[in-house]
C-alpha atoms as a PDB file:
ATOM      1  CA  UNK A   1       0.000   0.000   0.000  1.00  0.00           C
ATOM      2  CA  UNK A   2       2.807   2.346   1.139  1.00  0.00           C
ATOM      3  CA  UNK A   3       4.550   1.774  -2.014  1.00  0.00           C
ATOM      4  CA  UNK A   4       1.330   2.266  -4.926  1.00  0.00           C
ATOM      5  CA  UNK A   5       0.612   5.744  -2.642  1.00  0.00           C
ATOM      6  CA  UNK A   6       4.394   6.711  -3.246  1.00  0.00           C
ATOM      7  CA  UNK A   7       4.120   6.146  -7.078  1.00  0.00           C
ATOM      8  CA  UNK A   8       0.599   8.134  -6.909  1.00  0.00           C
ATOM      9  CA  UNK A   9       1.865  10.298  -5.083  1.00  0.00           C
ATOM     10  CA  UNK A  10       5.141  11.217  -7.379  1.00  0.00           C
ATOM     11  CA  UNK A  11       3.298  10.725 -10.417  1.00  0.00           C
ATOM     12  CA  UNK A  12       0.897  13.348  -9.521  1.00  0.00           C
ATOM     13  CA  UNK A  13       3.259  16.237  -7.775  1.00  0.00           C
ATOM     14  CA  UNK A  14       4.897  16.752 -11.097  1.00  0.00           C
ATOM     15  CA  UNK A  15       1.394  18.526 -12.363  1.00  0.00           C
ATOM     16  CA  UNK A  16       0.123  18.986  -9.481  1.00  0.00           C
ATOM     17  CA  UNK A  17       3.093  20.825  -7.889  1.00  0.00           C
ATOM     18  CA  UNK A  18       3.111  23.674 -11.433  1.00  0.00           C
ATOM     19  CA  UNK A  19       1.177  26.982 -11.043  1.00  0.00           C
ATOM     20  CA  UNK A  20      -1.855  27.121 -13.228  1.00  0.00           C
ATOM     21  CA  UNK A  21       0.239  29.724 -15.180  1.00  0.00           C
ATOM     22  CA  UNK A  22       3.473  27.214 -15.540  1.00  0.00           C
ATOM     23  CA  UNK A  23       1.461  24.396 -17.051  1.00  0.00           C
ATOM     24  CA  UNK A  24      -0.766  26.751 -19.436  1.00  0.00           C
ATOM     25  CA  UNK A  25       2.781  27.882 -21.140  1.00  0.00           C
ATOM     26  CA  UNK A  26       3.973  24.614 -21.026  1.00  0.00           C
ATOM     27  CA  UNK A  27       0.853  23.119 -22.770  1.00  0.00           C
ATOM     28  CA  UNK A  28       1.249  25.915 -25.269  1.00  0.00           C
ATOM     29  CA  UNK A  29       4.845  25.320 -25.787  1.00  0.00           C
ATOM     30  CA  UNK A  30       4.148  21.968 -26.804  1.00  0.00           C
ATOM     31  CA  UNK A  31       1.144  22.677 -28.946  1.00  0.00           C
ATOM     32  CA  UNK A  32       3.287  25.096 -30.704  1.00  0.00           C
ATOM     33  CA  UNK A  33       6.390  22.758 -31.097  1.00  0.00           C
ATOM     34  CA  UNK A  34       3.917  20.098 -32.202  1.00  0.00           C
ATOM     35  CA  UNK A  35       2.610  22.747 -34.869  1.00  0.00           C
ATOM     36  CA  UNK A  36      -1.307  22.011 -33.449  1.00  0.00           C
ATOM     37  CA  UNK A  37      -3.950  24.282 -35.026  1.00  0.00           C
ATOM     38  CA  UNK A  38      -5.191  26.819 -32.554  1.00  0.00           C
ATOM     39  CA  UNK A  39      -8.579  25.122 -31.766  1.00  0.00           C
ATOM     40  CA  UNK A  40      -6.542  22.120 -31.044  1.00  0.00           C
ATOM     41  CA  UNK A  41      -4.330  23.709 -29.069  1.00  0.00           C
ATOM     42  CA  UNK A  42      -6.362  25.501 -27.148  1.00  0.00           C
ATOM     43  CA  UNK A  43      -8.575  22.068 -26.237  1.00  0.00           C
ATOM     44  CA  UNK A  44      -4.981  20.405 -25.508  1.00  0.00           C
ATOM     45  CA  UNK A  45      -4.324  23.061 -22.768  1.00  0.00           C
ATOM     46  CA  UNK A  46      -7.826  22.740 -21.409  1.00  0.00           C
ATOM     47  CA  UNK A  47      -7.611  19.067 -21.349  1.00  0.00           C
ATOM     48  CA  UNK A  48      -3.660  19.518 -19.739  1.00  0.00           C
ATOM     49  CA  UNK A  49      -5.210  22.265 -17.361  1.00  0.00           C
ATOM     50  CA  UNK A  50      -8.001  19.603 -16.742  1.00  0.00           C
ATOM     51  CA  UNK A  51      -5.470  16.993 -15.436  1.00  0.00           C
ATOM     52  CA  UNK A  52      -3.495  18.679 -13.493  1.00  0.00           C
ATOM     53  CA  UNK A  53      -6.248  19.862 -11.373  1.00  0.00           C
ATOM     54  CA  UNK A  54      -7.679  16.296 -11.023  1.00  0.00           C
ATOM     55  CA  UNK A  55      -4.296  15.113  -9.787  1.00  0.00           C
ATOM     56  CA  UNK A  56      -3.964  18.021  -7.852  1.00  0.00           C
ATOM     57  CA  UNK A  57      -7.474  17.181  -6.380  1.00  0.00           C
ATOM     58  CA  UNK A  58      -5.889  13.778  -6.176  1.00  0.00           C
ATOM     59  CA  UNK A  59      -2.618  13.961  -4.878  1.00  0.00           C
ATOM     60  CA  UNK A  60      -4.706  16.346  -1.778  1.00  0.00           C
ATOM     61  CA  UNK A  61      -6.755  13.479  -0.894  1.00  0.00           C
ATOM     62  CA  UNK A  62      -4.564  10.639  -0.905  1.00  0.00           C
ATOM     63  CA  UNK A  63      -2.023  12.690   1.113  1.00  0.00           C
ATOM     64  CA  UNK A  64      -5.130  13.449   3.681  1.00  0.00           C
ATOM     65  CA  UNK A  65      -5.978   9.904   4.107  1.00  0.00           C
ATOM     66  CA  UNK A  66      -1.870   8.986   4.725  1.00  0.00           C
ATOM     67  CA  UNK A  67      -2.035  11.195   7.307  1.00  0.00           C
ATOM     68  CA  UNK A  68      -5.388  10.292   8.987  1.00  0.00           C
ATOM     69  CA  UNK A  69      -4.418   6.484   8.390  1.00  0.00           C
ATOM     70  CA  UNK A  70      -0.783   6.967   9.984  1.00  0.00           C
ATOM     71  CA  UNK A  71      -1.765   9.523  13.035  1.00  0.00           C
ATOM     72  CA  UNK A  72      -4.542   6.938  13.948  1.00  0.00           C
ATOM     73  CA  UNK A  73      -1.726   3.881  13.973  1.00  0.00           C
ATOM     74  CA  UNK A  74      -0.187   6.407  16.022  1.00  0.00           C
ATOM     75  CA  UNK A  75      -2.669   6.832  18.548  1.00  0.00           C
ATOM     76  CA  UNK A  76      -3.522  10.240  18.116  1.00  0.00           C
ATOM     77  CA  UNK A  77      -6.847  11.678  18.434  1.00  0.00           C
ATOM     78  CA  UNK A  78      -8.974  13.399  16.315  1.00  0.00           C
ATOM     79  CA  UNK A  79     -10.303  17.043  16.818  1.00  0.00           C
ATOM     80  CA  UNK A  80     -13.447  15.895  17.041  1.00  0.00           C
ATOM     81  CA  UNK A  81     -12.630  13.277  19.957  1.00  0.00           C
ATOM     82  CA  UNK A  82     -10.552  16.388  21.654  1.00  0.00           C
ATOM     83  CA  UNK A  83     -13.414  18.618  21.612  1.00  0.00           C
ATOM     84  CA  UNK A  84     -15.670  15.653  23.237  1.00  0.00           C
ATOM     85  CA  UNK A  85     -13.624  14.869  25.734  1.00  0.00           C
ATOM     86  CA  UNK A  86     -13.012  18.677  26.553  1.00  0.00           C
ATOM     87  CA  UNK A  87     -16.675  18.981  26.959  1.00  0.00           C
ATOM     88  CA  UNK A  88     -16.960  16.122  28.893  1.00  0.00           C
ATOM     89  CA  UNK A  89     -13.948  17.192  31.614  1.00  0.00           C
ATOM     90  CA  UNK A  90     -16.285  20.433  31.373  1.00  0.00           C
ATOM     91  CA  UNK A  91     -19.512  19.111  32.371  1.00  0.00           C
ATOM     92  CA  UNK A  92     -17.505  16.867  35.214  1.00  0.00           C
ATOM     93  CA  UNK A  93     -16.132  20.103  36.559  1.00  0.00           C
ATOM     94  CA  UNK A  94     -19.106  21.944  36.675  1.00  0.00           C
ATOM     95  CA  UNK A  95     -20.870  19.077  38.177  1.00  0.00           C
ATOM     96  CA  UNK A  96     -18.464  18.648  40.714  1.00  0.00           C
ATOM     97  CA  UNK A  97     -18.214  21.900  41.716  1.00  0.00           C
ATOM     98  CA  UNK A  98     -22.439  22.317  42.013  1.00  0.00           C
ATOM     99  CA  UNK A  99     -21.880  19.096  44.414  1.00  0.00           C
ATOM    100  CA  UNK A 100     -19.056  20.890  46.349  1.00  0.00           C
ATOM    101  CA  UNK A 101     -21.535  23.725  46.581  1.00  0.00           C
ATOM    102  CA  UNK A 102     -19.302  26.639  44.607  1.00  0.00           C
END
């Protein structure tokens, strides 16, 4: 598993990791080199542009779930499960200070 998120992961920082602007001149550098009509070129960009902000979108996600996956093997809680148990300790306090008659 570690290793196919690696591969993901590299395959998709490449595009992922260029500005919007760095991969529109790229993707026009190539249409020109590969003497595309205009039309074309302009739908190669969009599709290019297209890709690289699905593996953007991509790379984002699988690097969330690494994390969540590895701070849970960890032990580590959660926000959420912080802000539960901080309410709890909360209520426990309050109660036992209404008992203790503060």
């Amino acid at each position: 598993m570690m290793e196919s998120l690696k591969k993901a992961l590299f395959a998709g920082i490449g595009l992922a990791a260029m500005s919007k602007e760095k991969i529109e001149e790229w993707a026009k550098n190539f249409a020109q080199e590969a003497k595309m009509a205009e039309e074309e070129g302009r739908k190669f960009i969009d599709e290019v542009l297209k890709h690289a902000e699905e593996a953007k979108r991509n790379v984002e996600s699988q690097v969330i779930t690494f994390t969540k996956n590895s701070l849970e093997k960890m032990g580590f809680t959660t926000r959420s499960e912080y802000e539960e148990l901080k309410k709890r300790v909360e209520e426990l306090e309050r109660k036992i200070k209404e008992k203790n008659g503060q």
